[in-house]
Protein backbone atom coordinates (compact mmCIF):
# COMPACT_ATOMS: atom_id res chain seq x y z
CA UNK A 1 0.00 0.00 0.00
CA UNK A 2 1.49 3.60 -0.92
CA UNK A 3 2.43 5.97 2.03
CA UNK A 4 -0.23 8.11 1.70
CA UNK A 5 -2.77 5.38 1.72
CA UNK A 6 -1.72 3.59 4.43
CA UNK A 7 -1.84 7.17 6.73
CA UNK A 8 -5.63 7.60 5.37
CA UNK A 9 -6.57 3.84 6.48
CA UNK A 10 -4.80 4.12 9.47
CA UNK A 11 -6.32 7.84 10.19
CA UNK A 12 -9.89 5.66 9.13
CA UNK A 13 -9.26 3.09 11.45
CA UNK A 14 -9.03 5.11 14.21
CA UNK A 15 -12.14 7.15 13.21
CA UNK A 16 -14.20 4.20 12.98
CA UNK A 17 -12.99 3.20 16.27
CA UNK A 18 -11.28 0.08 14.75
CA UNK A 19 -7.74 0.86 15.93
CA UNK A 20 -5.66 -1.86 18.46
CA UNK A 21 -6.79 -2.14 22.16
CA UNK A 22 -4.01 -0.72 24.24
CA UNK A 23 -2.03 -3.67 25.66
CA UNK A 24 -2.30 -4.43 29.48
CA UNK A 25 0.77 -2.90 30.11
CA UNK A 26 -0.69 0.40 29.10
CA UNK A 27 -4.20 0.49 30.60
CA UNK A 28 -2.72 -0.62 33.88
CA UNK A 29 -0.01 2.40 34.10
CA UNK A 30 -0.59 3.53 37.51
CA UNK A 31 -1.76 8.07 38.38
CA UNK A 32 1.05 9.64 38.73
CA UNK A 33 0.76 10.71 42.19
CA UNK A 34 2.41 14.07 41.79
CA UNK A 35 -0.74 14.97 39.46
CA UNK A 36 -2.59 14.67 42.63
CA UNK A 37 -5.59 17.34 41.13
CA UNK A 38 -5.89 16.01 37.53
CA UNK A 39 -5.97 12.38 39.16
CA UNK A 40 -9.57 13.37 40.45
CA UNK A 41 -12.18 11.84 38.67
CA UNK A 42 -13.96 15.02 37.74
CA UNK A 43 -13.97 18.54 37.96
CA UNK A 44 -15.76 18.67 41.03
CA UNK A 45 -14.04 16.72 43.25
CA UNK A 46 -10.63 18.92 41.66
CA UNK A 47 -12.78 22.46 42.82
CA UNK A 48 -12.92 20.95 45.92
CA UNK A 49 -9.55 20.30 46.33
CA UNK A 50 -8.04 23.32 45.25
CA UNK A 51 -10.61 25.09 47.71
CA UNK A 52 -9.33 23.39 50.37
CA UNK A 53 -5.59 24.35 49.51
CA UNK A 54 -6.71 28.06 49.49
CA UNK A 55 -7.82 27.76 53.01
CA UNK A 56 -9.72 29.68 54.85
CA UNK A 57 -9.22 33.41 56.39
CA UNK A 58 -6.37 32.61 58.97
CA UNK A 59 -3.96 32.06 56.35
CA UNK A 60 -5.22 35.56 54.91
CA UNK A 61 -4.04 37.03 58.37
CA UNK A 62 -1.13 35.15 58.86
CA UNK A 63 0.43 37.06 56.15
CA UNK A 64 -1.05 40.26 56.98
CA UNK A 65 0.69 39.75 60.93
CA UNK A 66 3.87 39.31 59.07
CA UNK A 67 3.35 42.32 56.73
CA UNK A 68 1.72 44.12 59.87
CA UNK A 69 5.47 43.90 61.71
CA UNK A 70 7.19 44.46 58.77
CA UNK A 71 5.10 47.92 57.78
CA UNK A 72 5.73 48.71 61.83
CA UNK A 73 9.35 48.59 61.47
CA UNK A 74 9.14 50.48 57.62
CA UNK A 75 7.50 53.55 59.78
CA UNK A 76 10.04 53.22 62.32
CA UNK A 77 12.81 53.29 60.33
CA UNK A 78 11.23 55.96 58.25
CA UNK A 79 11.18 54.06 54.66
CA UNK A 80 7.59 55.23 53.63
CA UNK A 81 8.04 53.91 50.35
CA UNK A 82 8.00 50.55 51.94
CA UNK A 83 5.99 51.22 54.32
CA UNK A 84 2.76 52.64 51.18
CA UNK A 85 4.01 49.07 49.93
CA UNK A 86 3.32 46.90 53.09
CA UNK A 87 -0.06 48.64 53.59
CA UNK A 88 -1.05 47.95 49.87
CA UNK A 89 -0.09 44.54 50.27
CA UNK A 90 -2.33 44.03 53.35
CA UNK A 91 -5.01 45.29 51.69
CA UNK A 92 -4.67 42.68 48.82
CA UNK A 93 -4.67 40.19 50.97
CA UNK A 94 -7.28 40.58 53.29
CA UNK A 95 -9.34 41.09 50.06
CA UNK A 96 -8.17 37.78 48.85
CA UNK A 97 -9.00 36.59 52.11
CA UNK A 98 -12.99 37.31 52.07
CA UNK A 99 -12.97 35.88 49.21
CA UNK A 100 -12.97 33.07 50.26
CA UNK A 101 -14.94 33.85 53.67
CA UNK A 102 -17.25 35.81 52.24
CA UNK A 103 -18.68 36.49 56.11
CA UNK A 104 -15.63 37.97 56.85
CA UNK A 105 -15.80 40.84 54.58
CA UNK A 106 -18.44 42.98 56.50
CA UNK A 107 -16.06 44.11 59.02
CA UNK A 108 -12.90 43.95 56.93
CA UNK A 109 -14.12 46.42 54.44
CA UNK A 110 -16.21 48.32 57.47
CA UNK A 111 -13.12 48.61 59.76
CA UNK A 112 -10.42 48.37 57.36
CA UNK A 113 -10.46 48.75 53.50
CA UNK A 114 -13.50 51.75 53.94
CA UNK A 115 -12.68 53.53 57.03
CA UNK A 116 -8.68 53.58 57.15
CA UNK A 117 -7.21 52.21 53.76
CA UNK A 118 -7.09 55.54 51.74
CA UNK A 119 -6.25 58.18 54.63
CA UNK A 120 -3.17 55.35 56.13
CA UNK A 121 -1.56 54.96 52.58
CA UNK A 122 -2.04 58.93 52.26
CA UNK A 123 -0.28 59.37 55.30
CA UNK A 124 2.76 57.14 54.32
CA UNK A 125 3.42 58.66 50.61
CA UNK A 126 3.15 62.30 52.55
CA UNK A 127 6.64 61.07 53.69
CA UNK A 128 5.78 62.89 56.92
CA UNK A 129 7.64 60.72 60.39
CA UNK A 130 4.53 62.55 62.89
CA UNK A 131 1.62 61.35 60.38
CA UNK A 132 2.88 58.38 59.25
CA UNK A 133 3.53 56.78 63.14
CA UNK A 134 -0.34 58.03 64.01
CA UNK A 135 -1.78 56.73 61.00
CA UNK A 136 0.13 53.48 61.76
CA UNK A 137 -1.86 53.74 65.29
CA UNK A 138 -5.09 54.24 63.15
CA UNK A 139 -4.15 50.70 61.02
CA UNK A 140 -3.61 49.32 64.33
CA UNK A 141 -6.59 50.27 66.26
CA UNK A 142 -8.52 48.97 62.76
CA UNK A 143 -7.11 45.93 63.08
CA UNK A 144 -8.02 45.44 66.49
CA UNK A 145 -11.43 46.75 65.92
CA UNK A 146 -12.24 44.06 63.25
CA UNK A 147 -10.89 41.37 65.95
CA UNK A 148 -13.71 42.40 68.12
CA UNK A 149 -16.11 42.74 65.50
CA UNK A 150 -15.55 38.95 64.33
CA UNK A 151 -15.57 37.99 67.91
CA UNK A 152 -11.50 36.93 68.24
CA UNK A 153 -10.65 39.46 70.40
CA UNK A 154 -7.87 37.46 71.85
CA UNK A 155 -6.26 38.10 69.16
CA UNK A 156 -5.51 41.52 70.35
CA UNK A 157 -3.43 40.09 72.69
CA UNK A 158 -0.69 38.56 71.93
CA UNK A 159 2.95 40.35 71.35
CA UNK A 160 2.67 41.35 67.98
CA UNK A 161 0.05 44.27 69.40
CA UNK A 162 1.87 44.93 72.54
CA UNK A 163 5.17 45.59 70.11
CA UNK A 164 3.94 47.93 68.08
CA UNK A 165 1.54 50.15 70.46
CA UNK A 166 4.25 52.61 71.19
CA UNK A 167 7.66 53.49 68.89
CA UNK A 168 11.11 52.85 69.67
């Protein structure tokens, strides 16, 4: 049979669902564990698990305690550029956060991302020592406020609030 006629009965074959069984070997290759999501039988059960590896809120303020300390010690040391950098970056991810707890975001955005936000990151690019270290103590008092509001106001205390409620 000529090339080109073999590829066309071949091509046929396989249209007409008449091309070779795989061999044992080959239907019996075990998942590759490491594709641990696009081993899950269906597109559900993959939402599912990539849900649960976005976690919930605490992860969300994990990150914003570390960028909390780290904006604390920008406005001490008076580096206001990273200091307007810190800030956004809290913002973004307490937003991410209520994403996905949506019942979170009632007091985030009421204590935090509509009360304080704007006037904090204001107060940072005015490059100004005075009104950056008070609206530091707003951002602090915010954060504190939206612990009570969600009812974890033991979070308040704890060292990372007792360290930054007066400057060095």
């Amino acid at each position: 049979m000529p090339r080109p006629l073999a590829l066309a009965a071949a091509l046929l074959a396989l249209g007409l669902g008449l091309a070779p069984a795989p061999t044992s070997a080959q239907a019996q290759t075990p998942p590759d564990p490491n594709n641990w999501l696009l081993n899950a039988p269906d597109d559900t059960t993959r939402f599912r698990l990539l849900q649960g590896q976005a976690s919930g809120f605490h992860v969300s303020m994990q990150i914003v305690g570390q960028r909390y300390q780290a904006l604390y010690d920008a406005v001490a040391d008076g580096n206001f550029d990273l200091a307007a950098y810190q800030w956004e970056k809290i913002r973004e991810t307490i937003v991410a956060g209520y994403q996905r707890r949506p019942r979170r975001q009632a007091n985030a955005d009421k204590e935090f991302v509509q009360k304080v936000y704007e006037p904090v990151l204001a107060a940072f690019r005015a490059r100004d020592a005075a009104r950056a270290r008070a609206a530091f103590g707003e951002a602090r008092a915010a954060c504190m406020a939206c612990h009570e509001a969600e009812r974890v106001a033991f979070m308040n205390d704890q060292p990372l609030f007792r360290r930054t409620a007066a400057w060095p």
